[in-house]
PDB file of N, CA and C in Angstrom:
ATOM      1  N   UNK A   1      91.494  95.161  83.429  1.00  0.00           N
ATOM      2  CA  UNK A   1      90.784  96.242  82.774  1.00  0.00           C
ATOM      3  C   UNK A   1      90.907  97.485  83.656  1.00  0.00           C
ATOM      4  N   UNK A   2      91.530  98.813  82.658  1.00  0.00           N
ATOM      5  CA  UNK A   2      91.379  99.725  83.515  1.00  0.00           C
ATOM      6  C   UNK A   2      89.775 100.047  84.164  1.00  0.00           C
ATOM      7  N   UNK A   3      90.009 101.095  85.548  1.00  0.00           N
ATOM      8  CA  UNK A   3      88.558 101.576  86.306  1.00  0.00           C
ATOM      9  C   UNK A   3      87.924 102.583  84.757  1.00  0.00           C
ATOM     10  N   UNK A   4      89.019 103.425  83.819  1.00  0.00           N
ATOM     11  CA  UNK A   4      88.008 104.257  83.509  1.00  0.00           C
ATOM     12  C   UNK A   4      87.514 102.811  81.854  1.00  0.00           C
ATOM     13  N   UNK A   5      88.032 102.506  81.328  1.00  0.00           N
ATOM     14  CA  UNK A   5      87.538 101.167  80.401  1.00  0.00           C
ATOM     15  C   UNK A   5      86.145 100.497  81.101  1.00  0.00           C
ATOM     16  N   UNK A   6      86.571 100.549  82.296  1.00  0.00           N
ATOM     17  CA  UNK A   6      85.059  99.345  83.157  1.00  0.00           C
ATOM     18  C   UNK A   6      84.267 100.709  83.653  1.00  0.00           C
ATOM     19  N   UNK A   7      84.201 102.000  83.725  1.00  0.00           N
ATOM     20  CA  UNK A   7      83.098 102.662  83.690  1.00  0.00           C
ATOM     21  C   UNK A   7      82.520 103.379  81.960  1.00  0.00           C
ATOM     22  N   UNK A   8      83.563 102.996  81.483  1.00  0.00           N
ATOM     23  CA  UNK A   8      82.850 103.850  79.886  1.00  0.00           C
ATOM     24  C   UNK A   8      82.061 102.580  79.469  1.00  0.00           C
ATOM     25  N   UNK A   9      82.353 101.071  79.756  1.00  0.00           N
ATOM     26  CA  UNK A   9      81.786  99.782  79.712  1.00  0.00           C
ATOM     27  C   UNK A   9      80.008 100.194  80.521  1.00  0.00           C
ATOM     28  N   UNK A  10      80.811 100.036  81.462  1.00  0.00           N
ATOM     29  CA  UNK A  10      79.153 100.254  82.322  1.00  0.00           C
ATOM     30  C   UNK A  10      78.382 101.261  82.276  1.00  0.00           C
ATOM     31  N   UNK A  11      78.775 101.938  81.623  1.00  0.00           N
ATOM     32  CA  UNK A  11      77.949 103.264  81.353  1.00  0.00           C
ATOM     33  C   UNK A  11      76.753 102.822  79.932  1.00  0.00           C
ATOM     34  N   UNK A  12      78.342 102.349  79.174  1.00  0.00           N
ATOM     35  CA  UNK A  12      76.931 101.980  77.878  1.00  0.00           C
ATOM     36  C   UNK A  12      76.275 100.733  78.075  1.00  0.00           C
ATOM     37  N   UNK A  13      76.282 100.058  79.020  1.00  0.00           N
ATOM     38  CA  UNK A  13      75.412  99.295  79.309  1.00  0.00           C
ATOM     39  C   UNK A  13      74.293  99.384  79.752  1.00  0.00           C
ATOM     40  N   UNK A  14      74.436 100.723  81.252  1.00  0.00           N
ATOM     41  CA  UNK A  14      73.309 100.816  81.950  1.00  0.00           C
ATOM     42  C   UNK A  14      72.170 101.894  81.516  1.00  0.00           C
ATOM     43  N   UNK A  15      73.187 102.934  80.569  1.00  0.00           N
ATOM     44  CA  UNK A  15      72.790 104.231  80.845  1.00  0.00           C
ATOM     45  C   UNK A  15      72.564 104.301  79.279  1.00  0.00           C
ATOM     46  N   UNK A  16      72.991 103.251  78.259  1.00  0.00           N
ATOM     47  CA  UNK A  16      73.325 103.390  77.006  1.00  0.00           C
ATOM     48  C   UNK A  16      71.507 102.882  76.070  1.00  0.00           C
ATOM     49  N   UNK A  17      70.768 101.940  76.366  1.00  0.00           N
ATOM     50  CA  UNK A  17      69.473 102.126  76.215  1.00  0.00           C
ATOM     51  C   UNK A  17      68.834 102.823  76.864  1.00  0.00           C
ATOM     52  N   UNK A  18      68.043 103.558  77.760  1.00  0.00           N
ATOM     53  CA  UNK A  18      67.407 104.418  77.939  1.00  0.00           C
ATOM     54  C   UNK A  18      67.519 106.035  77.294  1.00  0.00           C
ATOM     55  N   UNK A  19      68.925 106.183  76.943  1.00  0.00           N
ATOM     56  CA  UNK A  19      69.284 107.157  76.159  1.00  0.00           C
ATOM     57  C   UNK A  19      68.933 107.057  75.045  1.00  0.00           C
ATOM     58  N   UNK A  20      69.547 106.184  74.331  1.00  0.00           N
ATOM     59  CA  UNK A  20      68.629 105.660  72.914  1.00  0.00           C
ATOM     60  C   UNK A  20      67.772 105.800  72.896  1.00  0.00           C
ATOM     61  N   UNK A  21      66.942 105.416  73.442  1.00  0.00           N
ATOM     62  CA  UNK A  21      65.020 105.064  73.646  1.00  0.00           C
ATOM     63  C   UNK A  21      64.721 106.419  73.468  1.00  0.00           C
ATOM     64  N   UNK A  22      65.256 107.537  74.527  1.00  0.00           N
ATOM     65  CA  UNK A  22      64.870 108.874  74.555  1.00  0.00           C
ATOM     66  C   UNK A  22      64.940 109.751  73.288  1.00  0.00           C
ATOM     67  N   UNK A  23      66.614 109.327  72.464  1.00  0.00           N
ATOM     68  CA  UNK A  23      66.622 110.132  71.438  1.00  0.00           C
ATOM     69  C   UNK A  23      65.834 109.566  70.124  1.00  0.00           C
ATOM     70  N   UNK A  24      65.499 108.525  70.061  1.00  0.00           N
ATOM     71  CA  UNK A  24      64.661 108.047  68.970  1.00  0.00           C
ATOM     72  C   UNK A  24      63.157 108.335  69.437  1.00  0.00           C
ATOM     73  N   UNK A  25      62.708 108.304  70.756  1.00  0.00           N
ATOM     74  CA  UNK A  25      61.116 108.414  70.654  1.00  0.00           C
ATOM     75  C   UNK A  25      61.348 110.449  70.197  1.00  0.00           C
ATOM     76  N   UNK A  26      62.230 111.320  69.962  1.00  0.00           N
ATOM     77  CA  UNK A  26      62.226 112.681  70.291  1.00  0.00           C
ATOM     78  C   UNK A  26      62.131 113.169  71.705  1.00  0.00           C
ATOM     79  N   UNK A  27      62.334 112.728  72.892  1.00  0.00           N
ATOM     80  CA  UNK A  27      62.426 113.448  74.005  1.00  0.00           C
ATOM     81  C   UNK A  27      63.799 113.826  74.520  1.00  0.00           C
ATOM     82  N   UNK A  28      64.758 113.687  73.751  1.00  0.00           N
ATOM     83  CA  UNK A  28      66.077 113.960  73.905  1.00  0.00           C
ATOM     84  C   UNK A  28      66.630 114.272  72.466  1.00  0.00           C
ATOM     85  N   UNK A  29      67.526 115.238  72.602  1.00  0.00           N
ATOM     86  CA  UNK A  29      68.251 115.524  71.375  1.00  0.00           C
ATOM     87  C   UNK A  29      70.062 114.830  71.548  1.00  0.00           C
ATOM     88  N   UNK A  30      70.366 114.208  70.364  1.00  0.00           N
ATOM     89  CA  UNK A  30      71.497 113.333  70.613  1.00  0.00           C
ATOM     90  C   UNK A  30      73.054 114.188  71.595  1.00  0.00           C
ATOM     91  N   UNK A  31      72.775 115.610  71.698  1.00  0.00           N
ATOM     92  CA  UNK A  31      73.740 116.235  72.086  1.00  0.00           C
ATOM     93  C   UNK A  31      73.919 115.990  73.793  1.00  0.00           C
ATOM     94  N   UNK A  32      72.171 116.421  74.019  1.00  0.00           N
ATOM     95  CA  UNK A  32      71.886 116.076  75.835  1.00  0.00           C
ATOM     96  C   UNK A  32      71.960 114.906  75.675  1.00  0.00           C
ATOM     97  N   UNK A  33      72.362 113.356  74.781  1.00  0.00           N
ATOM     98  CA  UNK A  33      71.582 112.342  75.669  1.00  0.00           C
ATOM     99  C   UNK A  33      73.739 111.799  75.769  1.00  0.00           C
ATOM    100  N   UNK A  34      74.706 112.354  74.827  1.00  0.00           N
ATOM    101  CA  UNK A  34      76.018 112.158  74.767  1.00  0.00           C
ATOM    102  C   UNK A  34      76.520 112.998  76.214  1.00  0.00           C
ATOM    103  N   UNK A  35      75.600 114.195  76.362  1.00  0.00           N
ATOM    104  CA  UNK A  35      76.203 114.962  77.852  1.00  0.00           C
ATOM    105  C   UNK A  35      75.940 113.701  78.996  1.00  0.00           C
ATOM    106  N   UNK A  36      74.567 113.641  79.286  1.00  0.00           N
ATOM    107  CA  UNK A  36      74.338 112.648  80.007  1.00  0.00           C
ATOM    108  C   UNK A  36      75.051 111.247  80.234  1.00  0.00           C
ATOM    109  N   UNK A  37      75.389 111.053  79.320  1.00  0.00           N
ATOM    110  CA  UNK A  37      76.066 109.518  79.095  1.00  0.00           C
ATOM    111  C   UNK A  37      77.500 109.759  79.566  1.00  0.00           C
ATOM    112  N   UNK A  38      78.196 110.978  78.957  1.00  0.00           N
ATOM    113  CA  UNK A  38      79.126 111.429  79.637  1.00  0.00           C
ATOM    114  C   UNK A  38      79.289 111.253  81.249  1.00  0.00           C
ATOM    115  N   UNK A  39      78.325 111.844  81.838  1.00  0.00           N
ATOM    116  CA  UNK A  39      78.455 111.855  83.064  1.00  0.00           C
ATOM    117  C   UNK A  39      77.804 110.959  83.689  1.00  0.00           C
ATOM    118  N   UNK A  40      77.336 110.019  83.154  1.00  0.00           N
ATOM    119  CA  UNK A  40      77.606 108.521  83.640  1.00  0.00           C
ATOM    120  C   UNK A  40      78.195 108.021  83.625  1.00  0.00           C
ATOM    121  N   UNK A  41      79.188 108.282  82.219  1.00  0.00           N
ATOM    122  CA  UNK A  41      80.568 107.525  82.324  1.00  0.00           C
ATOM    123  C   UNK A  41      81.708 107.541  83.126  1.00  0.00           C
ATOM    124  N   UNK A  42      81.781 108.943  83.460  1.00  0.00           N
ATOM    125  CA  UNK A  42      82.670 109.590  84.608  1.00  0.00           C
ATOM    126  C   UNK A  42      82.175 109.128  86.246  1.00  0.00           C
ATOM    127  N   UNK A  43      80.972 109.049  86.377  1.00  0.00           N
ATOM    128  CA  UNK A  43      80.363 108.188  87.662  1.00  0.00           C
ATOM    129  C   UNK A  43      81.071 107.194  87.720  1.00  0.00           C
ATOM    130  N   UNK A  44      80.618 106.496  86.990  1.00  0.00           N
ATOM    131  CA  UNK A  44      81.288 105.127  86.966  1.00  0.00           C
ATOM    132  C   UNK A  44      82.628 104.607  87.015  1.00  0.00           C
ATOM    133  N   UNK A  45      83.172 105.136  86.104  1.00  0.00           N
ATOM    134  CA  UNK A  45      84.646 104.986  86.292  1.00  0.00           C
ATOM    135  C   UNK A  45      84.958 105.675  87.824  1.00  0.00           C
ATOM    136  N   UNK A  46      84.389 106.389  88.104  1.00  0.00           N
ATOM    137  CA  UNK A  46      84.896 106.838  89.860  1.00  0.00           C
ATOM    138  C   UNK A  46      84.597 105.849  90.619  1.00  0.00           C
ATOM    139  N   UNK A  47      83.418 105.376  90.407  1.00  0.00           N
ATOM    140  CA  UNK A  47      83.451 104.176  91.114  1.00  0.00           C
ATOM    141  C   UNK A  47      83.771 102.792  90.795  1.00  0.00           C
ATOM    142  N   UNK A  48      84.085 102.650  89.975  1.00  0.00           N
ATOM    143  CA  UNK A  48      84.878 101.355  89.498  1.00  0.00           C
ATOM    144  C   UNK A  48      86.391 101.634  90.092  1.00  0.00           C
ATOM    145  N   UNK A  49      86.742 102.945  89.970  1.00  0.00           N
ATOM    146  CA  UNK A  49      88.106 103.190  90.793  1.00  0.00           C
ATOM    147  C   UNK A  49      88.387 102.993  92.225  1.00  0.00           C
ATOM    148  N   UNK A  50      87.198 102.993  93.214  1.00  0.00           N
ATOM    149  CA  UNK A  50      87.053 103.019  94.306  1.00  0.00           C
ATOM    150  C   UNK A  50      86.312 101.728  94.638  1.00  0.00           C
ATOM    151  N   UNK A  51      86.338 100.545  93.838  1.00  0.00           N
ATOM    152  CA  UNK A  51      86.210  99.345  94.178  1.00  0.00           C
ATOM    153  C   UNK A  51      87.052  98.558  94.138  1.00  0.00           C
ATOM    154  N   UNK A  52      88.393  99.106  92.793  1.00  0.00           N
ATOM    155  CA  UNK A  52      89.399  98.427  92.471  1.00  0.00           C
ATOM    156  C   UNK A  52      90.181  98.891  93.895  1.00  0.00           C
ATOM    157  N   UNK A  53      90.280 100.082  94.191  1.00  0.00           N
ATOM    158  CA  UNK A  53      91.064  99.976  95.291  1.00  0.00           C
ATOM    159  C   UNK A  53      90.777  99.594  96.403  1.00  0.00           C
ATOM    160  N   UNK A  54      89.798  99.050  96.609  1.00  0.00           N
ATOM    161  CA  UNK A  54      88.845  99.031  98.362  1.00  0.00           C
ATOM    162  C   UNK A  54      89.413  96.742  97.425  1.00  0.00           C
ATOM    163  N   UNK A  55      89.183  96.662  96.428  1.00  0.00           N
ATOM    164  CA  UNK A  55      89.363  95.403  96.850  1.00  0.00           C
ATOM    165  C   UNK A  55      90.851  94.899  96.639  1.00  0.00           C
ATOM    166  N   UNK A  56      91.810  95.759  96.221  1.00  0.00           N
ATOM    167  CA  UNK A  56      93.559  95.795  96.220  1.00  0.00           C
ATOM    168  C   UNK A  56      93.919  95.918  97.772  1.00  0.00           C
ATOM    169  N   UNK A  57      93.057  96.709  98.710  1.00  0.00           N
ATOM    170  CA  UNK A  57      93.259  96.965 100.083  1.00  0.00           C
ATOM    171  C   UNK A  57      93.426  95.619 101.105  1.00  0.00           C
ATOM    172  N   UNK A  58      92.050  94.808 100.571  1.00  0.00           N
ATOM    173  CA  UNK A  58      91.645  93.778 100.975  1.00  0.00           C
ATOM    174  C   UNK A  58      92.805  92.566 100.606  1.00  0.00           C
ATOM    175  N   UNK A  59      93.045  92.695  99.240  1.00  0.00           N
ATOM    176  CA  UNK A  59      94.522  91.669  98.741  1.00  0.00           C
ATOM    177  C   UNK A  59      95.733  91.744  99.708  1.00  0.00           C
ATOM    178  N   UNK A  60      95.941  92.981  99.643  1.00  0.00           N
ATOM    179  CA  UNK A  60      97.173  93.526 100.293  1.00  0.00           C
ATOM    180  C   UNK A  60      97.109  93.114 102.038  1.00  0.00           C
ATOM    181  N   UNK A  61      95.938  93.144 102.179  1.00  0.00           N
ATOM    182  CA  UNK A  61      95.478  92.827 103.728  1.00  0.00           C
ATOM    183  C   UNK A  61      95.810  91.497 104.336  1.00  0.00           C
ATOM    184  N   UNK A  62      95.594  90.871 102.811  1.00  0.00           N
ATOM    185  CA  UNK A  62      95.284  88.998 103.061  1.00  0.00           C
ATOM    186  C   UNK A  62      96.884  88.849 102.981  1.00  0.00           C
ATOM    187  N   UNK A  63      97.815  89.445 102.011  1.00  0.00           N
ATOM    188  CA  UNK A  63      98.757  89.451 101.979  1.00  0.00           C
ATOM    189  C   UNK A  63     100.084  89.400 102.841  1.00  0.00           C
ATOM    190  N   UNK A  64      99.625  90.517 104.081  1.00  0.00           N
ATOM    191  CA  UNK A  64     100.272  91.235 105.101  1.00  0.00           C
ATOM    192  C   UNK A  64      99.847  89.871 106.144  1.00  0.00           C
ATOM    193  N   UNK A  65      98.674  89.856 106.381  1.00  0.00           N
ATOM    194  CA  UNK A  65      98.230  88.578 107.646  1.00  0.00           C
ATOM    195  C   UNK A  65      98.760  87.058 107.209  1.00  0.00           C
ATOM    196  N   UNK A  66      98.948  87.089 105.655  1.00  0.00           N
ATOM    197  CA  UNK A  66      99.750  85.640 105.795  1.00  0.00           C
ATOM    198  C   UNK A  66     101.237  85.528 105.770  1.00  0.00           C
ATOM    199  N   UNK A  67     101.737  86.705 105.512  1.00  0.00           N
ATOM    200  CA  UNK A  67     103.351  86.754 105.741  1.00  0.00           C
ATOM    201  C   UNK A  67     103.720  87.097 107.519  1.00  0.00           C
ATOM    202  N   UNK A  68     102.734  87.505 108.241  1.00  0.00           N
ATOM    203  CA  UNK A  68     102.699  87.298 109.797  1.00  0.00           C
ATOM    204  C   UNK A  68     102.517  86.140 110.420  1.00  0.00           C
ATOM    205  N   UNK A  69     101.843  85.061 109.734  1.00  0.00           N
ATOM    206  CA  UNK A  69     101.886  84.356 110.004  1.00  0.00           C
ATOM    207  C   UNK A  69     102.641  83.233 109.744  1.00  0.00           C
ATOM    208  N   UNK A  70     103.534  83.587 108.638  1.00  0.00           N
ATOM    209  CA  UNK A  70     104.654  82.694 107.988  1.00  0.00           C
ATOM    210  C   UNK A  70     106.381  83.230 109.302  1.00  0.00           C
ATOM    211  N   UNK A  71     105.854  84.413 109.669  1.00  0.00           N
ATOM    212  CA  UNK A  71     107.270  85.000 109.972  1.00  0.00           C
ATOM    213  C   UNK A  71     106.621  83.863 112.051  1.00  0.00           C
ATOM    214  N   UNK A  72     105.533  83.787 112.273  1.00  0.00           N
ATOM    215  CA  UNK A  72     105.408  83.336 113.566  1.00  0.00           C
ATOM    216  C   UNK A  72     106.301  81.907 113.490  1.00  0.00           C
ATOM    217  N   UNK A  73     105.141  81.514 112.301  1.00  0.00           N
ATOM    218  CA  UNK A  73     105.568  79.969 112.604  1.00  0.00           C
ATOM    219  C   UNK A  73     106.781  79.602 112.544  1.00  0.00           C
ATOM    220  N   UNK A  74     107.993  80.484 111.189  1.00  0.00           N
ATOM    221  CA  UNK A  74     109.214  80.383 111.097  1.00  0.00           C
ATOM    222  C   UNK A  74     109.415  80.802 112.913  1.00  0.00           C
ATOM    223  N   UNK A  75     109.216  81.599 113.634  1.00  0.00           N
ATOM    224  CA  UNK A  75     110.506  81.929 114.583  1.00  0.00           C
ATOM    225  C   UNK A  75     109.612  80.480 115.794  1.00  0.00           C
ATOM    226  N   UNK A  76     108.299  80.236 115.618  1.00  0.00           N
ATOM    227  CA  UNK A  76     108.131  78.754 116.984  1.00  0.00           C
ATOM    228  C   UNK A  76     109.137  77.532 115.965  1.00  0.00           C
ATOM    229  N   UNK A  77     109.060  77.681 114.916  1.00  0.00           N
ATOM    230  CA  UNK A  77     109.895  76.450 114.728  1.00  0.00           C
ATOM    231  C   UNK A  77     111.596  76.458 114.673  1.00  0.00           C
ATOM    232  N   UNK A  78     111.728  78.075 115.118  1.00  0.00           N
ATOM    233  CA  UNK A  78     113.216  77.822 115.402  1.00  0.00           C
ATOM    234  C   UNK A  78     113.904  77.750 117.103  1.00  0.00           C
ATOM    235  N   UNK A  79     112.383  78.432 117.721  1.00  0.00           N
ATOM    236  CA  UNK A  79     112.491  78.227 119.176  1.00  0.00           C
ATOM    237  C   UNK A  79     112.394  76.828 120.141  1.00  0.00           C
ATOM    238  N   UNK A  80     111.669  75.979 119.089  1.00  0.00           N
ATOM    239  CA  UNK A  80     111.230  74.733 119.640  1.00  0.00           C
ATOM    240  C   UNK A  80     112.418  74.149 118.935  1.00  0.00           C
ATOM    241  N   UNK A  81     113.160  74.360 117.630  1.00  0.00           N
ATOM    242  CA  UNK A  81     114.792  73.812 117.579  1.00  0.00           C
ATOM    243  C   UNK A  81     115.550  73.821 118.549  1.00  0.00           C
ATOM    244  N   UNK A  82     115.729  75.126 118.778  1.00  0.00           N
ATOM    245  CA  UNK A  82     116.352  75.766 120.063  1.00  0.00           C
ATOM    246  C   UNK A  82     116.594  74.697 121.081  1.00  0.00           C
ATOM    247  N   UNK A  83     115.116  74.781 121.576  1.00  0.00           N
ATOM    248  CA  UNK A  83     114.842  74.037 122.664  1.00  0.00           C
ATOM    249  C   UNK A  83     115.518  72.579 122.953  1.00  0.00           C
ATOM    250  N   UNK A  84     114.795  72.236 121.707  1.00  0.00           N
ATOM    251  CA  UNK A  84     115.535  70.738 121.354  1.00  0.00           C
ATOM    252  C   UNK A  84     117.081  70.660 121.581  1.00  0.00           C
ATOM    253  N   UNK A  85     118.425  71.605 121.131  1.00  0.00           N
ATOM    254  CA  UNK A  85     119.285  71.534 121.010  1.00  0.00           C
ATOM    255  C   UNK A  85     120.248  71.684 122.579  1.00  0.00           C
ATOM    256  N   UNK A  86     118.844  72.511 122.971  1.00  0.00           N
ATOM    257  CA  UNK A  86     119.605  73.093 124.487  1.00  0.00           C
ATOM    258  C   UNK A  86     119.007  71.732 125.539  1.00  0.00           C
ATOM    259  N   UNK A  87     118.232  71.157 124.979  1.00  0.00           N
ATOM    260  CA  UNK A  87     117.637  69.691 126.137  1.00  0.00           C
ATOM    261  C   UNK A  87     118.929  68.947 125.692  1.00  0.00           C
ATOM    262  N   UNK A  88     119.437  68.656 124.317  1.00  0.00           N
ATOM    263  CA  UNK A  88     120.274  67.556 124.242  1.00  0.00           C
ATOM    264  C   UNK A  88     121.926  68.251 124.822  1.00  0.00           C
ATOM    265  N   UNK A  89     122.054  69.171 124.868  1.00  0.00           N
ATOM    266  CA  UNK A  89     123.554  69.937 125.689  1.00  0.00           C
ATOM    267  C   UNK A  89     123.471  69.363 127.356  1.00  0.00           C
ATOM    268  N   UNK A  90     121.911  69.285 127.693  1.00  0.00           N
ATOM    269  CA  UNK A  90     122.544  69.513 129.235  1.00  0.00           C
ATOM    270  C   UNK A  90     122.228  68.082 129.645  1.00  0.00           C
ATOM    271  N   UNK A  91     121.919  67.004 128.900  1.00  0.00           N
ATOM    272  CA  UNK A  91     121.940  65.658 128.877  1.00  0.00           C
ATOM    273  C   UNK A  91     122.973  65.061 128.729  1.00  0.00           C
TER     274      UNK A  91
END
C-alpha cells in the first residue's frame, strides 16, 4: 500500500468521526470539516512515508549485515581449504 493510500486510510479513520460528529451536531460546516480532514490526510501520509522508509532502512540494514556475513564465512572457508591443501603439500 502506497504511504499516501495508508494516510488518506488513516485519516478517515482517526480524524473521519469526530468530523462527522462536528458537522451533524452544527459546530462545523462540511467545507471546514473536508479542509481539516484534508490536512490530516496530508499529515499522515507524511508520516506513513517516513515510517515506510525508516523501516526499508532497517530491511536494507538486515540485508547488508547478512551478505557480510555470508562474504566472511565464504572467504574462512576458503582459507581453512587453503590451509588444508598447503598441510597436505608439505607432508
Amino acid at each position: 500500500m502506497s504511504p499516501v493510500k495508508a494516510g488518506l486510510l488513516l485519516a478517515a479513520l482517526v480524524a473521519g468521526p469526530p468530523l462527522w460528529s462536528l458537522v451533524a451536531g452544527g459546530a462545523l460546516d462540511s467545507d471546514a470539516a473536508l479542509t481539516r480532514w484534508g490536512l490530516v490526510a496530508g499529515g499522515c501520509a507524511v508520516g506513513a512515508e517516513a515510517v515506510s522508509r525508516l523501516a526499508g532502512g532497517y530491511v536494507a540494514q538486515g540485508r547488508r549485515r547478512r551478505a557480510v556475513e555470508a562474504l566472511l564465512q565464504t572467504r574462512d572457508a576458503i582459507e581453512q581449504g587453503t590451509d588444508k591443501a598447503d598441510s597436505g603439500r608439505a607432508a
